[in-house]
Protein backbone atom coordinates (compact mmCIF):
# COMPACT_ATOMS: atom_id res chain seq x y z
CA UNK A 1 -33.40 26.36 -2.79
CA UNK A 2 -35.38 24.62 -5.38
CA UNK A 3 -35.18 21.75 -7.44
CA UNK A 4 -36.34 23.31 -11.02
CA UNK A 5 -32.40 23.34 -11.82
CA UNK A 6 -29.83 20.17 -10.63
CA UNK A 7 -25.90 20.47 -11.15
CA UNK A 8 -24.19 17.16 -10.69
CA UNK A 9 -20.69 17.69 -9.67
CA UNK A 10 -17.49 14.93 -9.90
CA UNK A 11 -15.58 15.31 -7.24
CA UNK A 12 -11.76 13.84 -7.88
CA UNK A 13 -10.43 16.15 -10.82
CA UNK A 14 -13.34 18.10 -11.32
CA UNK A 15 -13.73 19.58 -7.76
CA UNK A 16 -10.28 18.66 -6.52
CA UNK A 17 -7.12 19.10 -8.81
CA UNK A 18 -5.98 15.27 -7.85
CA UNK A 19 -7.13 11.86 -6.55
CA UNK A 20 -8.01 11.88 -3.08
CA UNK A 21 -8.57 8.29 -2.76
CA UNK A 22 -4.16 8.60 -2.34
CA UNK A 23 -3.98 11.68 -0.78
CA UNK A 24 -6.66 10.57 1.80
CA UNK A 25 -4.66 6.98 2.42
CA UNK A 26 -1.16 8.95 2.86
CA UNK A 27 -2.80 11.54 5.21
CA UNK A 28 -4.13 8.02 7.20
CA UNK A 29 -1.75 6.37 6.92
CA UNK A 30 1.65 8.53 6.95
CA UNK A 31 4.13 8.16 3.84
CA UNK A 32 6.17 5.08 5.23
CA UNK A 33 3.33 2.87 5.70
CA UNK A 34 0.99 4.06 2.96
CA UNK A 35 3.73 3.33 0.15
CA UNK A 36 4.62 0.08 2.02
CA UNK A 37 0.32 -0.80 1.25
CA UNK A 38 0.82 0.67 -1.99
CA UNK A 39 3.88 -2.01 -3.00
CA UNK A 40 1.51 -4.60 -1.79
CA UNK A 41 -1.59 -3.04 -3.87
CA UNK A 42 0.72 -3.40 -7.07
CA UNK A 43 -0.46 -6.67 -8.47
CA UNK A 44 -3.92 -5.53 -8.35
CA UNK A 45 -2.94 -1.95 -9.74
CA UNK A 46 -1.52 -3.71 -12.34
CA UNK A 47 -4.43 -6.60 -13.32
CA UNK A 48 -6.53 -3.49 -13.97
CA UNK A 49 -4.11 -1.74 -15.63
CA UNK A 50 -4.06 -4.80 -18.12
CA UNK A 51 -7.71 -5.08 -18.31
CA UNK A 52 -7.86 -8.33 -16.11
CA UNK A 53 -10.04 -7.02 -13.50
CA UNK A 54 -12.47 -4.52 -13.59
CA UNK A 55 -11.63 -0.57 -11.96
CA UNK A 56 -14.31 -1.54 -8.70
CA UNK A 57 -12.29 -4.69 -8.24
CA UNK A 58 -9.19 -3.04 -8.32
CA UNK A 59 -10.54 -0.06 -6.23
CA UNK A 60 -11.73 -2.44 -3.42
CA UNK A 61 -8.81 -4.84 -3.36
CA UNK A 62 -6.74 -1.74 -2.94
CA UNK A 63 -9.27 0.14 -0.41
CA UNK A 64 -8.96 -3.19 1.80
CA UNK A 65 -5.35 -3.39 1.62
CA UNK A 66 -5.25 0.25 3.22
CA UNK A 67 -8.05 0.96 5.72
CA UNK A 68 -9.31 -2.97 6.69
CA UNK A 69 -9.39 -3.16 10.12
CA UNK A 70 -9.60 0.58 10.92
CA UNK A 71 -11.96 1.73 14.09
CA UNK A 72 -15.06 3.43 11.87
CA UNK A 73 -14.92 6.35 14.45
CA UNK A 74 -11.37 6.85 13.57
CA UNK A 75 -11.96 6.52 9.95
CA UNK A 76 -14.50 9.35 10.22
CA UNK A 77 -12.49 11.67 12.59
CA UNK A 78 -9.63 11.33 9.79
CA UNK A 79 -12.00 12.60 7.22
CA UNK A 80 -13.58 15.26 9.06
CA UNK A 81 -9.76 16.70 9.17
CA UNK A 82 -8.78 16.02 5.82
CA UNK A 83 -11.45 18.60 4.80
CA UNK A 84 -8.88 21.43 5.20
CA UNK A 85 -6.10 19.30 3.31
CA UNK A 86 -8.75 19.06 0.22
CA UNK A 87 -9.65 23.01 0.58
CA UNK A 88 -5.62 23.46 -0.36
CA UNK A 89 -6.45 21.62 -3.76
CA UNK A 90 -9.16 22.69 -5.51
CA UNK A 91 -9.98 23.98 -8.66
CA UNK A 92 -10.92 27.83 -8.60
CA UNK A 93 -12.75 27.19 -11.59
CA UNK A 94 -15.13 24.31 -10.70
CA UNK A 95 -15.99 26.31 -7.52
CA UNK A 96 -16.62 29.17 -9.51
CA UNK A 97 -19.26 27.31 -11.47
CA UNK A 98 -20.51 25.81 -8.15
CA UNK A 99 -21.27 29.31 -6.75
CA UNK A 100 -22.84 30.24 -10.66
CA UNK A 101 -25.16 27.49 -9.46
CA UNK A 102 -26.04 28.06 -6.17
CA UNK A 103 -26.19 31.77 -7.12
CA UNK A 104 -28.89 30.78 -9.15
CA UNK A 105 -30.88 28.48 -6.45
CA UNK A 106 -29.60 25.22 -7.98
CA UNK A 107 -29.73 22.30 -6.41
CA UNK A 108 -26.02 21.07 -6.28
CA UNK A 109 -25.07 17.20 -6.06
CA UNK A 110 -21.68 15.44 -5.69
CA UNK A 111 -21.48 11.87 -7.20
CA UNK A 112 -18.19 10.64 -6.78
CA UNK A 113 -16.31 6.73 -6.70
CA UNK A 114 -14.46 8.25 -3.74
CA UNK A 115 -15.51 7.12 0.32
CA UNK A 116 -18.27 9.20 1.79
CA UNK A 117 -16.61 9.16 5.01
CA UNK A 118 -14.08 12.29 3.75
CA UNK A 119 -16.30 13.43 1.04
CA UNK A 120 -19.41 14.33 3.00
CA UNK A 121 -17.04 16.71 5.78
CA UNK A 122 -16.02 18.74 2.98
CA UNK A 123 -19.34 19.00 1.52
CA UNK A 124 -21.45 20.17 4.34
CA UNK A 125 -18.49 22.54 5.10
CA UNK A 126 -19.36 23.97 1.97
CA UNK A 127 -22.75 24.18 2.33
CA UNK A 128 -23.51 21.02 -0.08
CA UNK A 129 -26.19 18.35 1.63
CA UNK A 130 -26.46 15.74 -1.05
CA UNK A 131 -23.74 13.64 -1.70
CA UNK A 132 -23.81 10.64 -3.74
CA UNK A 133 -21.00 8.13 -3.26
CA UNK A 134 -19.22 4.62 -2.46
CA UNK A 135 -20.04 3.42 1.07
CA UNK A 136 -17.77 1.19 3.27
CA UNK A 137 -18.83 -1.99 5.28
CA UNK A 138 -17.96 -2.19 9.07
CA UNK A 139 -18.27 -5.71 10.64
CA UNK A 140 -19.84 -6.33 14.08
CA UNK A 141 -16.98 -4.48 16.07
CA UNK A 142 -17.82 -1.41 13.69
CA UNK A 143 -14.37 -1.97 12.28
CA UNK A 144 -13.76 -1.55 8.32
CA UNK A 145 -13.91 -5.03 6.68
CA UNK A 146 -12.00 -3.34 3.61
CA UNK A 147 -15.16 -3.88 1.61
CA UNK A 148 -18.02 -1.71 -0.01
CA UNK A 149 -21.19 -1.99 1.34
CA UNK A 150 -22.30 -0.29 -1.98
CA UNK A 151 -21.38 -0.87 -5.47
CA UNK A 152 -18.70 1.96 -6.73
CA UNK A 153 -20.28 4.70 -7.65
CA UNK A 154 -18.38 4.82 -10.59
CA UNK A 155 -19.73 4.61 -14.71
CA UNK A 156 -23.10 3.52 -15.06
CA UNK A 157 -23.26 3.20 -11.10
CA UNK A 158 -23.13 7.00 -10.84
CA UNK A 159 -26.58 7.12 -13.23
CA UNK A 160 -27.86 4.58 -11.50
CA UNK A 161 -27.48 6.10 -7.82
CA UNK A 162 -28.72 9.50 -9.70
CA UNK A 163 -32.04 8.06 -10.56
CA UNK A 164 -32.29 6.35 -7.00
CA UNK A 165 -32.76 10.03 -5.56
CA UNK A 166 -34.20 12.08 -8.99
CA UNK A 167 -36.36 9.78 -10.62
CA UNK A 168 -37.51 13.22 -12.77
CA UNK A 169 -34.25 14.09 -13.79
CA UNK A 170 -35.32 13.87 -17.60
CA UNK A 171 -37.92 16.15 -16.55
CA UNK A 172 -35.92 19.36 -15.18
CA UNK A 173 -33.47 21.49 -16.57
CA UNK A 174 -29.69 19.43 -15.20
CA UNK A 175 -26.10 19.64 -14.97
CA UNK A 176 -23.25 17.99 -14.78
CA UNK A 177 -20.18 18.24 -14.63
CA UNK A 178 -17.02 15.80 -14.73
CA UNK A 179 -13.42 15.02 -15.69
CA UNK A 180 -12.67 11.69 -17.24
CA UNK A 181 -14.60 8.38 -18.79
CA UNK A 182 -16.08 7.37 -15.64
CA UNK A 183 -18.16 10.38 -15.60
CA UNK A 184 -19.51 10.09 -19.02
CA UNK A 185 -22.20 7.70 -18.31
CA UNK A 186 -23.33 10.53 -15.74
CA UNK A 187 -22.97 13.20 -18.40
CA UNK A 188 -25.23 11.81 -20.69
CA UNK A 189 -28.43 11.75 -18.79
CA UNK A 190 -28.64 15.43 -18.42
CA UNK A 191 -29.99 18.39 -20.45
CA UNK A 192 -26.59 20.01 -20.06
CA UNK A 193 -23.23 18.03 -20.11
CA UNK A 194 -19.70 19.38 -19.53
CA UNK A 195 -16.10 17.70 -19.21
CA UNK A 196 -13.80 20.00 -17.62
């Protein structure tokens, strides 16, 4: 594989056909308890719905109210299974263009908002060894604090974790591909943009 070419891929709605932040917390969770988190996630839902809070601040406020306290080992065995559950919902054309790439020695990238811990399972199942997304904090007992330990890799956060890795990405021929505003940012560093 080479680096001449790199496609950067969004994964929720451009890979996937939905959000798996949600599907991910039901599949945790179960549906009783996950929409008895989501009635207490509401106000915050609804500050950034009204432009009082920011989408991270939102996102994290609602990530805590889900997963805080969960054993990390857990957390990870969870995502490692919820790889099959995201293989039932993808899009047939966004893995199409994945295989155009790799067909064509590409170096692919995911850089997605969404939790490494259920990202990265599917990716390496898939052959894909660079992902690029939002990290979780544990606290001494290696439990989830319901906190990032990185900024969301969302917006300007997804070019700025991009040019953490490929400093010569204005250099090569790139790709990208993505799904809604908070990919834009991401779309226009790169010789060739898409929104899908």
């Amino acid at each position: 594989m080479t680096d001449s070419a790199i496609a950067f891929f969004d994964f929720d709605g451009t890979i996937t056909k939905n959000d798996t932040f949600i599907s991910f917390a039901r599949y945790v969770l179960g549906d009783i308890k996950f929409f008895f988190k989501l009635t207490a996630a509401s106000p915050w839902i609804i500050a950034w719905k009204l432009g009082l809070i920011t989408n991270s601040a939102a996102k994290e406020k609602f990530f805590g109210i889900m997963f805080r306290g969960i054993e990390h080992a857990s957390f990870k065995e969870k995502g490692f299974s919820f790889s099959n559950i995201v293989d039932e919902n993808l899009r047939p054309d966004t893995i199409a263009l994945m295989q155009e790439h790799r067909n064509k020695g590409h170096k692919i990238v995911i850089v997605s908002a969404s939790i490494r811990e259920w990202i990265e399972p599917w990716a390496q199942k898939h052959g894909i060894d660079n992902v690029i997304s939002t990290g979780v904090e544990l606290d001494c007992n290696n439990k989830l604090t319901g906190r990032f330990s990185t900024p969301n890799c969302h917006g300007l956060e997804k070019v700025n974790r991009i040019l953490q890795q490929f400093s010569n990405v204005s250099e090569i021929e790139t790709y990208a591909y993505g799904d809604s505003d908070g990919d834009d940012a991401m779309l226009s560093i790169v010789s060739h943009p898409h929104k899908i």
